[in-house]
PDB file of N, CA and C in Angstrom:
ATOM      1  N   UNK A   1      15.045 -22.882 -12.244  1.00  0.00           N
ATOM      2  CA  UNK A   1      14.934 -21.556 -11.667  1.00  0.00           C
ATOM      3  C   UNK A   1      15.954 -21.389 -10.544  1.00  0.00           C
ATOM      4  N   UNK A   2      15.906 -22.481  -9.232  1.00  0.00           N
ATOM      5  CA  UNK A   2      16.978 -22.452  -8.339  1.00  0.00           C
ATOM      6  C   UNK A   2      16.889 -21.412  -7.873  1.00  0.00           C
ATOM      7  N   UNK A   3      16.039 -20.190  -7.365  1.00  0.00           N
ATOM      8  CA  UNK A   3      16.089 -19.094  -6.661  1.00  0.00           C
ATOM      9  C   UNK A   3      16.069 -19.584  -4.641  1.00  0.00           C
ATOM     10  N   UNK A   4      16.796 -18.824  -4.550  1.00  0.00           N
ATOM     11  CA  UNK A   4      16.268 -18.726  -2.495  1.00  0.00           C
ATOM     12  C   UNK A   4      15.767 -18.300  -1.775  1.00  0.00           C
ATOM     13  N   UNK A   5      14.760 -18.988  -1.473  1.00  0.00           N
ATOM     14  CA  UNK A   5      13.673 -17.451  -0.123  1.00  0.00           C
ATOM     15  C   UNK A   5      14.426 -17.496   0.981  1.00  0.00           C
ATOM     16  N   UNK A   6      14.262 -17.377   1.532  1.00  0.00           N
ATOM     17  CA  UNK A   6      14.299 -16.885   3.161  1.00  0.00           C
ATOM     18  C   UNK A   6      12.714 -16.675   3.506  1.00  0.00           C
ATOM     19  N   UNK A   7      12.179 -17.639   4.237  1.00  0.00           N
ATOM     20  CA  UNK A   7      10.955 -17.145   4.929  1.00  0.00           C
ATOM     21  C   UNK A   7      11.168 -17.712   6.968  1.00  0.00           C
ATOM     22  N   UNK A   8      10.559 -16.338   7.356  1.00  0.00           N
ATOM     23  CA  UNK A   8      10.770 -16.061   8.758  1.00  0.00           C
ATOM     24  C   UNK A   8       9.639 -16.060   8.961  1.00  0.00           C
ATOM     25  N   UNK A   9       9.039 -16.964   9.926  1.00  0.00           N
ATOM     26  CA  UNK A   9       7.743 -17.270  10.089  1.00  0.00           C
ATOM     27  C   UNK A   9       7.624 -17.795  11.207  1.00  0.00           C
ATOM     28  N   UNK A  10       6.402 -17.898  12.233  1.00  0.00           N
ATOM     29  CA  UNK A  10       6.648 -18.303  13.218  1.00  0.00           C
ATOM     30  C   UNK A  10       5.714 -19.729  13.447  1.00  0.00           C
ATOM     31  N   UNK A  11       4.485 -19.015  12.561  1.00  0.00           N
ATOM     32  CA  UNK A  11       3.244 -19.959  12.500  1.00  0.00           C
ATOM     33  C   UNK A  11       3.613 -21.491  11.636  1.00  0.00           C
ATOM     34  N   UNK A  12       3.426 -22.965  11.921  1.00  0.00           N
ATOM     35  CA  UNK A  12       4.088 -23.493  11.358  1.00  0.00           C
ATOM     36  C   UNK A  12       3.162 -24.129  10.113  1.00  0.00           C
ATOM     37  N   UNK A  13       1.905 -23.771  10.335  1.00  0.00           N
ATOM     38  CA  UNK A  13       1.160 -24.170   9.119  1.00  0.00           C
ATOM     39  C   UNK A  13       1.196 -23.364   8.193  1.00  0.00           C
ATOM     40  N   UNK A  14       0.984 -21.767   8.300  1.00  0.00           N
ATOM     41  CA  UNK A  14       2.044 -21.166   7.404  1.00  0.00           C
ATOM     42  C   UNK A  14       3.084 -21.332   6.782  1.00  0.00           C
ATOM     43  N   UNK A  15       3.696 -21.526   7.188  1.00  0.00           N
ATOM     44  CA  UNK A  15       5.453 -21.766   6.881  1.00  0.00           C
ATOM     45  C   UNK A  15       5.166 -23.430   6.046  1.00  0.00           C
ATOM     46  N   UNK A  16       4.563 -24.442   6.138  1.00  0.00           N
ATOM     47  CA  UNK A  16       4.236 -25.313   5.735  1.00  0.00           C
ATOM     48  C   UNK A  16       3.542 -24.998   4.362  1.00  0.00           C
ATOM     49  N   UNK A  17       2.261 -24.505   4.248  1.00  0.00           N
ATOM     50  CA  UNK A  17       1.863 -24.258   3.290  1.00  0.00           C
ATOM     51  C   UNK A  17       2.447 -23.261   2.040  1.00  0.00           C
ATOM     52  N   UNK A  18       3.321 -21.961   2.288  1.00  0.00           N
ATOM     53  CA  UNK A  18       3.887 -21.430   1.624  1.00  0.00           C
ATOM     54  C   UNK A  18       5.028 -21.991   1.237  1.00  0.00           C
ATOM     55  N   UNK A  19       5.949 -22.968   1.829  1.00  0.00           N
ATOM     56  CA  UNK A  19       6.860 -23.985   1.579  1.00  0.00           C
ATOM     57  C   UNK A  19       6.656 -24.455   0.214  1.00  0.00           C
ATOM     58  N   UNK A  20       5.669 -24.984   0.517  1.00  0.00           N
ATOM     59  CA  UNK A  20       4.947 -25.954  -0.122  1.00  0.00           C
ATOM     60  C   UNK A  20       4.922 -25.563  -1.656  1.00  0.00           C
ATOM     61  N   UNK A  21       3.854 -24.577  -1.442  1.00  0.00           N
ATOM     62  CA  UNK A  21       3.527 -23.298  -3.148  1.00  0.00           C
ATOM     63  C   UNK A  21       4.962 -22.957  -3.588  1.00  0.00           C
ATOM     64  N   UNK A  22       5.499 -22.217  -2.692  1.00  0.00           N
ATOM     65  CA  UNK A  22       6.635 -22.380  -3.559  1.00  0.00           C
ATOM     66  C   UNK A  22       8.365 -23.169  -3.866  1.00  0.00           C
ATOM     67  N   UNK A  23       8.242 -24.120  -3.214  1.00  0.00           N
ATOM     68  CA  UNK A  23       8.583 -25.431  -3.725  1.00  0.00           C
ATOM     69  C   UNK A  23       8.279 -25.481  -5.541  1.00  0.00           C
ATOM     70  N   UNK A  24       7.017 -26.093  -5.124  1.00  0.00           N
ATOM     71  CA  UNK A  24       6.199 -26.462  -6.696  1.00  0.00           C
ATOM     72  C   UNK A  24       6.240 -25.605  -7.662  1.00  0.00           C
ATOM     73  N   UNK A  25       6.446 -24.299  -7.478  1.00  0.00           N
ATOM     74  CA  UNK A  25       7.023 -23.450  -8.392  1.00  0.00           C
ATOM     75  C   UNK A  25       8.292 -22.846  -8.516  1.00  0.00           C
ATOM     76  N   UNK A  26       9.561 -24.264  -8.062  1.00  0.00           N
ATOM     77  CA  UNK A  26      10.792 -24.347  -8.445  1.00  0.00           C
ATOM     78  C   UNK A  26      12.101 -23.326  -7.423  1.00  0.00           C
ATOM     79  N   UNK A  27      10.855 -23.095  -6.205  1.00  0.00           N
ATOM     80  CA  UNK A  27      11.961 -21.850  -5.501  1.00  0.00           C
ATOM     81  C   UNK A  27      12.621 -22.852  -4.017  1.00  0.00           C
ATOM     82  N   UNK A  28      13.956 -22.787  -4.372  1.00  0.00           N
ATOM     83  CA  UNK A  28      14.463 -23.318  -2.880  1.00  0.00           C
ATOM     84  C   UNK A  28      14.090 -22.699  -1.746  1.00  0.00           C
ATOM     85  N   UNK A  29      13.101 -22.846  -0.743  1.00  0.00           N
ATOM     86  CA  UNK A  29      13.003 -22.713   0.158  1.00  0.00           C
ATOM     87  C   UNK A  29      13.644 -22.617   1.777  1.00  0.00           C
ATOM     88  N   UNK A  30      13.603 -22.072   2.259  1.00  0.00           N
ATOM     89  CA  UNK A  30      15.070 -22.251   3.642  1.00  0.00           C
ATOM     90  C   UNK A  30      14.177 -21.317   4.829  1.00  0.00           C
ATOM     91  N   UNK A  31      13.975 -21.928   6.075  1.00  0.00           N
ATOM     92  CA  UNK A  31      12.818 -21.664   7.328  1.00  0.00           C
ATOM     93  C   UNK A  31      13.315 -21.172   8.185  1.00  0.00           C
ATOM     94  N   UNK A  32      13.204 -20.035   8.852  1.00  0.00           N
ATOM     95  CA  UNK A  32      13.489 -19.799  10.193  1.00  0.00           C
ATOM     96  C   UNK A  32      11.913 -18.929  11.122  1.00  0.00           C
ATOM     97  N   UNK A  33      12.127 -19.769  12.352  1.00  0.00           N
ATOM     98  CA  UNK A  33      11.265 -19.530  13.663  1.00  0.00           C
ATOM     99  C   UNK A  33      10.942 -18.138  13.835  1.00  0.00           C
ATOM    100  N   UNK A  34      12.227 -17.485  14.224  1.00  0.00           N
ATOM    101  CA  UNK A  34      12.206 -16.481  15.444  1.00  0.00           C
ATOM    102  C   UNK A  34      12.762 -15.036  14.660  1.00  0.00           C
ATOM    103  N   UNK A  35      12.596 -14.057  14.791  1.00  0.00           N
ATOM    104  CA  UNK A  35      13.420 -13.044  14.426  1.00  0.00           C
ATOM    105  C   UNK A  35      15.024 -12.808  14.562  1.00  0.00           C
ATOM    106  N   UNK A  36      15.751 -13.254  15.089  1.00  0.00           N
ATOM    107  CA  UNK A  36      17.113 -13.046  15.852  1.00  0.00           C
ATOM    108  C   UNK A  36      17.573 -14.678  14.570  1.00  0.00           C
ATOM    109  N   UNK A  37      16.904 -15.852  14.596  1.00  0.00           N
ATOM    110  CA  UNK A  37      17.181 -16.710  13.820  1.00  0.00           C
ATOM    111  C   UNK A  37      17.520 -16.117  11.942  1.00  0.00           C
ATOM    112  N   UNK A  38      16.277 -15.536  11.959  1.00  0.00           N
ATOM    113  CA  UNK A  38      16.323 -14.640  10.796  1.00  0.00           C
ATOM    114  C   UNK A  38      17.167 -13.961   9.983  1.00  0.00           C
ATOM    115  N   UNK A  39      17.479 -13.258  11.140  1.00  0.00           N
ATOM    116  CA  UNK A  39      17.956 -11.805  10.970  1.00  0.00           C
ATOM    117  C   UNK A  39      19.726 -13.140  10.952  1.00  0.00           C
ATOM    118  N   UNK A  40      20.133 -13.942  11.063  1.00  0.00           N
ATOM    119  CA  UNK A  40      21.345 -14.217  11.442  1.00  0.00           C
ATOM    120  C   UNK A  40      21.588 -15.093   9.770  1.00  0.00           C
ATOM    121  N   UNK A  41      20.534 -15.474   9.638  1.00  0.00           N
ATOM    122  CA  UNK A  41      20.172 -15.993   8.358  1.00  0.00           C
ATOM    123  C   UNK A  41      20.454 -15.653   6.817  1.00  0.00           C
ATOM    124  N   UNK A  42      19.919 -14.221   7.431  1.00  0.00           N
ATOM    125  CA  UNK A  42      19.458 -13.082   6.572  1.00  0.00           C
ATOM    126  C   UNK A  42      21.007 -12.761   6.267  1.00  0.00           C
ATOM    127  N   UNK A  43      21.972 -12.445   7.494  1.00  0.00           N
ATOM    128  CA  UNK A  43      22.987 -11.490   7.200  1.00  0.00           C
ATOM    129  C   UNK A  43      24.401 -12.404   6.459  1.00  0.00           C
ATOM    130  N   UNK A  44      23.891 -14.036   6.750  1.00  0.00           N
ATOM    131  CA  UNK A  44      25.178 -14.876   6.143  1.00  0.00           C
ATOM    132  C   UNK A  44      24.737 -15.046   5.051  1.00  0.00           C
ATOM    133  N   UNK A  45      23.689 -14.840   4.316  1.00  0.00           N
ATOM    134  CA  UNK A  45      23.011 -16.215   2.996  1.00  0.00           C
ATOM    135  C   UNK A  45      22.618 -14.646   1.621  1.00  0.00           C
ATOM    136  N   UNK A  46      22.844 -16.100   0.700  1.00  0.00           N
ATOM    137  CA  UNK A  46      22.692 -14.753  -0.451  1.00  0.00           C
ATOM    138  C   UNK A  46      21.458 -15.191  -1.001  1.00  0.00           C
ATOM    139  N   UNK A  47      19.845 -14.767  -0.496  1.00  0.00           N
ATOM    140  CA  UNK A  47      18.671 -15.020  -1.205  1.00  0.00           C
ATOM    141  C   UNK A  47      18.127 -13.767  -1.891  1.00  0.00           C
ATOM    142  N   UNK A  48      17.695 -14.656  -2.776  1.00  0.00           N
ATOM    143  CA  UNK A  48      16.970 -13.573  -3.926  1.00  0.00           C
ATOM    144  C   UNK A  48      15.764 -13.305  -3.024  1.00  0.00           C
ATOM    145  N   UNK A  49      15.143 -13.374  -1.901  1.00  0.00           N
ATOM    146  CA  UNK A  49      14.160 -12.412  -1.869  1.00  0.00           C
ATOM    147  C   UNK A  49      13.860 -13.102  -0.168  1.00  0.00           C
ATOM    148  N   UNK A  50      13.500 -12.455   0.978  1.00  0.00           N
ATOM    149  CA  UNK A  50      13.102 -12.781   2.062  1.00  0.00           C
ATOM    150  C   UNK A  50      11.592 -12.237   2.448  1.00  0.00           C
ATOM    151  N   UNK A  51      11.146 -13.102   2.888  1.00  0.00           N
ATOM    152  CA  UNK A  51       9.175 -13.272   3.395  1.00  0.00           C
ATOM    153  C   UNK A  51       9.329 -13.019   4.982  1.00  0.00           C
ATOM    154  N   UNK A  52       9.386 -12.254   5.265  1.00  0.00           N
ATOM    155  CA  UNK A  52       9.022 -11.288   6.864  1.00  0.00           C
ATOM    156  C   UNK A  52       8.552 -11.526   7.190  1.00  0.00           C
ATOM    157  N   UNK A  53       7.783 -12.520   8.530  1.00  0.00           N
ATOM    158  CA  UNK A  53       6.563 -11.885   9.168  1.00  0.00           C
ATOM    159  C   UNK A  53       6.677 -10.440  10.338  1.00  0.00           C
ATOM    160  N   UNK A  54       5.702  -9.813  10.520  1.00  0.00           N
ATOM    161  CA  UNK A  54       5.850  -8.505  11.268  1.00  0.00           C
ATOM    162  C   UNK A  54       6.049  -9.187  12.971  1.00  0.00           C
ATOM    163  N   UNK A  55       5.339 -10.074  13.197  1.00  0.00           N
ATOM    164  CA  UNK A  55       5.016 -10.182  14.298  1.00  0.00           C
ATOM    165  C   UNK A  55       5.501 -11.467  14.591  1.00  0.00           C
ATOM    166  N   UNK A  56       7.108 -11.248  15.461  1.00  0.00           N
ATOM    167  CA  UNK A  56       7.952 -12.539  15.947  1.00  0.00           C
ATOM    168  C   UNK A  56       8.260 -13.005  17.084  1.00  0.00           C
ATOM    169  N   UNK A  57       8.832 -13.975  17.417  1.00  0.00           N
ATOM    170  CA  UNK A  57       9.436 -13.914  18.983  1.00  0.00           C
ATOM    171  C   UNK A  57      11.089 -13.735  18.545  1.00  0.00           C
ATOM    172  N   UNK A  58      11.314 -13.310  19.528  1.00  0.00           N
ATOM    173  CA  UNK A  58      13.052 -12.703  19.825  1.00  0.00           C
ATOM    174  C   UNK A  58      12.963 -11.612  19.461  1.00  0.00           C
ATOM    175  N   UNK A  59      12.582 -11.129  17.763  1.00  0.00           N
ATOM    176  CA  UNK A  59      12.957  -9.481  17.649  1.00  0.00           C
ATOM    177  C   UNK A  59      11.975  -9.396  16.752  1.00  0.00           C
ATOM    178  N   UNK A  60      11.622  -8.260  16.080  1.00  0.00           N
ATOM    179  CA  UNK A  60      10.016  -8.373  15.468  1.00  0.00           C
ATOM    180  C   UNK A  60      10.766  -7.987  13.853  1.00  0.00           C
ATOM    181  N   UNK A  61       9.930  -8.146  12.841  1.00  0.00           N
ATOM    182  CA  UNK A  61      10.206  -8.619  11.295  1.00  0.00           C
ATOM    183  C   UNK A  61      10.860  -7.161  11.102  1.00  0.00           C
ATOM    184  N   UNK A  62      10.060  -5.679  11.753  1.00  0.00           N
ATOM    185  CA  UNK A  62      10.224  -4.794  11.355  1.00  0.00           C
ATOM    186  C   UNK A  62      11.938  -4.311  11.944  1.00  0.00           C
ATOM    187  N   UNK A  63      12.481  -4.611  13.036  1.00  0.00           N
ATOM    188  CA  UNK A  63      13.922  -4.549  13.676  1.00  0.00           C
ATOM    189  C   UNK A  63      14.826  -5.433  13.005  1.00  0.00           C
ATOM    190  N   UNK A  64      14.069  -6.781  11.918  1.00  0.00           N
ATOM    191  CA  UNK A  64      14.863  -7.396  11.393  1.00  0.00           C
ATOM    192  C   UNK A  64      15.389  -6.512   9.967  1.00  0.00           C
ATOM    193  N   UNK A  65      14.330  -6.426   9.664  1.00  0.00           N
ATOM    194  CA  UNK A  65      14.265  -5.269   8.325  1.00  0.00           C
ATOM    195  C   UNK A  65      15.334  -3.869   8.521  1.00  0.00           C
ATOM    196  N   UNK A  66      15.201  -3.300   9.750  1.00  0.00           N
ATOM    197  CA  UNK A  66      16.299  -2.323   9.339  1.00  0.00           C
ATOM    198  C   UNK A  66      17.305  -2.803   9.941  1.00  0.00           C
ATOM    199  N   UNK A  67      17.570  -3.490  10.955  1.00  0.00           N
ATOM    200  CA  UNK A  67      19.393  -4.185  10.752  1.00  0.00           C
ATOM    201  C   UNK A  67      20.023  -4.500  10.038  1.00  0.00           C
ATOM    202  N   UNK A  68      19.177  -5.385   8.951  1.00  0.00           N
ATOM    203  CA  UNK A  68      19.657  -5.982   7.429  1.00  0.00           C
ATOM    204  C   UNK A  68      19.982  -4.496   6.327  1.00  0.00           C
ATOM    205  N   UNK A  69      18.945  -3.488   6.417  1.00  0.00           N
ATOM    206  CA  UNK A  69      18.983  -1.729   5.475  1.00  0.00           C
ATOM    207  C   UNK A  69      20.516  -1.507   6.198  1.00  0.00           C
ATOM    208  N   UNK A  70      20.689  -1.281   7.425  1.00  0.00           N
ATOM    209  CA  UNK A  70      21.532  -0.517   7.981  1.00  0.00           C
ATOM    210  C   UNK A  70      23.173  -1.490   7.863  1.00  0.00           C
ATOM    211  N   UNK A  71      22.600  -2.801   7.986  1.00  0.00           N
ATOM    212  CA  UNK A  71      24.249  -3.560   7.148  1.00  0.00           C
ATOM    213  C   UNK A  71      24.341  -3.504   5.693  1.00  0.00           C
ATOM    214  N   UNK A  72      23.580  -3.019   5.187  1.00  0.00           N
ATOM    215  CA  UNK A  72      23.863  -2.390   3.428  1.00  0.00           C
ATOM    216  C   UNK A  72      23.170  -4.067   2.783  1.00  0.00           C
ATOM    217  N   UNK A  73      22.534  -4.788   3.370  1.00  0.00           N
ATOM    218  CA  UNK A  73      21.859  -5.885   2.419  1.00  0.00           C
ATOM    219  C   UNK A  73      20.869  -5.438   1.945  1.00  0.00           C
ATOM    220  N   UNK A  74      20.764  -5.720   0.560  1.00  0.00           N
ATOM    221  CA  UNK A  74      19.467  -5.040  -0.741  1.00  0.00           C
ATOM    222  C   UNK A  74      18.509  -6.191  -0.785  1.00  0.00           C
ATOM    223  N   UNK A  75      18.349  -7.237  -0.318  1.00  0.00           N
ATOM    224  CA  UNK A  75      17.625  -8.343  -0.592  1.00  0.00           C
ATOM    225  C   UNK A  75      16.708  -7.697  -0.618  1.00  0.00           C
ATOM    226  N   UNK A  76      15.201  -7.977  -1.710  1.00  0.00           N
ATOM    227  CA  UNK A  76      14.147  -7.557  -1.778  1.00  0.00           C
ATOM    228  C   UNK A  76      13.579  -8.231  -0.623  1.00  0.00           C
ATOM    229  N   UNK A  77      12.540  -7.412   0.351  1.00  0.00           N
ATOM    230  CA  UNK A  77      11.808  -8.203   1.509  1.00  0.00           C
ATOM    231  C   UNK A  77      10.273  -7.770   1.539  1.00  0.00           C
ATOM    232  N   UNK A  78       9.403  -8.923   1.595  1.00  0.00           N
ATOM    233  CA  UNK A  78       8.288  -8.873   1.875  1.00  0.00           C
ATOM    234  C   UNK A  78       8.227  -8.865   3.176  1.00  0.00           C
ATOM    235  N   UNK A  79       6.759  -7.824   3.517  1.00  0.00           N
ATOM    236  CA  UNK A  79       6.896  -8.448   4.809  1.00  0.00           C
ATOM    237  C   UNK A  79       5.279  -8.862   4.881  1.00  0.00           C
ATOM    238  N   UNK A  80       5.390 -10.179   5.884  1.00  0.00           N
ATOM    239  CA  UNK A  80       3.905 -10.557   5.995  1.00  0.00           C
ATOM    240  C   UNK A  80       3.125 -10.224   7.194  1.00  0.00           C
ATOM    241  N   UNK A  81       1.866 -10.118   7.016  1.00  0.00           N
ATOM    242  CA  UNK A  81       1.212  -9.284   8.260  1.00  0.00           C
ATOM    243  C   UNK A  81      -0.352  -9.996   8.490  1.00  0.00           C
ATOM    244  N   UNK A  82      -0.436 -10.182   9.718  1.00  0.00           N
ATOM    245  CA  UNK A  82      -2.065 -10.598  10.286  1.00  0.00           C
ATOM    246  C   UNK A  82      -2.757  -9.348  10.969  1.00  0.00           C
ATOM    247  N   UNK A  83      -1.732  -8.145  10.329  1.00  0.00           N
ATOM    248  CA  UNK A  83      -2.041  -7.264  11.628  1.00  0.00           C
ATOM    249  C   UNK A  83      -3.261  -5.842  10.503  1.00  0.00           C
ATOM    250  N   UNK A  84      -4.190  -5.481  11.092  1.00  0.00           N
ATOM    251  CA  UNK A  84      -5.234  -4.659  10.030  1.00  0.00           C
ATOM    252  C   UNK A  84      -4.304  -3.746   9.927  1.00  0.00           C
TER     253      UNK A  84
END
Protein backbone atom coordinates (compact mmCIF):
# COMPACT_ATOMS: atom_id res chain seq x y z
CA UNK A 1 0.00 0.00 0.00
CA UNK A 2 2.93 2.48 1.13
CA UNK A 3 0.50 5.42 1.68
CA UNK A 4 1.58 8.60 4.18
CA UNK A 5 -0.30 10.10 7.04
CA UNK A 6 0.67 12.95 8.60
CA UNK A 7 -0.79 12.80 12.09
CA UNK A 8 -0.55 16.06 14.36
CA UNK A 9 -1.27 15.14 17.68
CA UNK A 10 -0.34 16.26 20.83
CA UNK A 11 -1.60 13.50 23.20
CA UNK A 12 1.09 10.81 23.10
CA UNK A 13 -0.99 7.78 23.82
CA UNK A 14 -3.03 8.78 21.06
CA UNK A 15 -0.55 9.28 18.64
CA UNK A 16 0.81 5.83 19.92
CA UNK A 17 -2.19 3.94 19.53
CA UNK A 18 -3.35 5.29 16.11
CA UNK A 19 0.36 4.73 14.97
CA UNK A 20 0.00 1.63 15.80
CA UNK A 21 -3.68 0.69 13.85
CA UNK A 22 -2.43 2.10 11.18
CA UNK A 23 0.93 0.78 10.81
CA UNK A 24 -0.77 -2.78 10.80
CA UNK A 25 -2.84 -1.78 8.10
CA UNK A 26 0.22 -1.01 5.85
CA UNK A 27 0.09 3.01 6.15
CA UNK A 28 3.52 4.81 6.71
CA UNK A 29 3.04 6.76 9.48
CA UNK A 30 5.08 10.21 10.24
CA UNK A 31 4.29 12.31 13.97
CA UNK A 32 4.26 15.70 14.77
CA UNK A 33 3.65 17.47 18.46
CA UNK A 34 2.65 20.95 17.95
CA UNK A 35 0.73 22.83 15.29
CA UNK A 36 3.54 25.15 13.76
CA UNK A 37 5.56 21.48 13.63
CA UNK A 38 2.66 20.37 11.50
CA UNK A 39 1.78 22.85 9.55
CA UNK A 40 5.82 22.90 8.42
CA UNK A 41 5.39 19.23 7.79
CA UNK A 42 2.36 19.55 6.09
CA UNK A 43 3.72 22.26 3.59
CA UNK A 44 7.21 20.20 2.59
CA UNK A 45 5.81 16.40 2.43
CA UNK A 46 3.57 14.82 -0.13
CA UNK A 47 0.92 12.67 2.15
CA UNK A 48 -2.00 11.08 1.00
CA UNK A 49 -4.03 12.22 3.84
CA UNK A 50 -3.30 14.32 7.26
CA UNK A 51 -5.12 13.52 10.94
CA UNK A 52 -5.59 17.10 12.65
CA UNK A 53 -6.09 17.44 16.02
CA UNK A 54 -8.30 20.75 16.72
CA UNK A 55 -6.78 21.49 19.85
CA UNK A 56 -2.73 22.22 19.78
CA UNK A 57 0.09 24.00 21.26
CA UNK A 58 1.84 26.65 18.98
CA UNK A 59 -1.13 27.12 16.50
CA UNK A 60 -4.45 25.24 16.65
CA UNK A 61 -5.39 22.27 13.86
CA UNK A 62 -8.04 24.71 12.58
CA UNK A 63 -5.13 27.80 11.55
CA UNK A 64 -3.19 24.78 10.39
CA UNK A 65 -5.97 23.77 8.04
CA UNK A 66 -6.42 27.05 6.34
CA UNK A 67 -2.69 27.98 5.83
CA UNK A 68 -2.24 24.65 4.08
CA UNK A 69 -6.23 25.72 1.79
CA UNK A 70 -4.69 29.13 1.32
CA UNK A 71 -1.04 27.63 -0.01
CA UNK A 72 -3.20 25.65 -2.60
CA UNK A 73 -2.35 22.04 -0.73
CA UNK A 74 -5.42 19.52 -1.50
CA UNK A 75 -4.26 16.89 0.97
CA UNK A 76 -7.42 15.31 2.24
CA UNK A 77 -7.52 16.33 6.20
CA UNK A 78 -9.23 14.90 9.02
CA UNK A 79 -9.56 16.69 11.74
CA UNK A 80 -9.68 15.11 15.25
CA UNK A 81 -11.65 16.50 18.11
CA UNK A 82 -12.26 15.90 22.09
CA UNK A 83 -14.19 18.92 21.81
CA UNK A 84 -18.56 18.29 22.00
Amino acid sequence: MDKRILLVEDEPGLVMTLTDRLEVEGYRVENRSDGEAGLEAASGGAYDLILLDVMLPRKSGFDVCRKLRQSRIETPILMLTARS
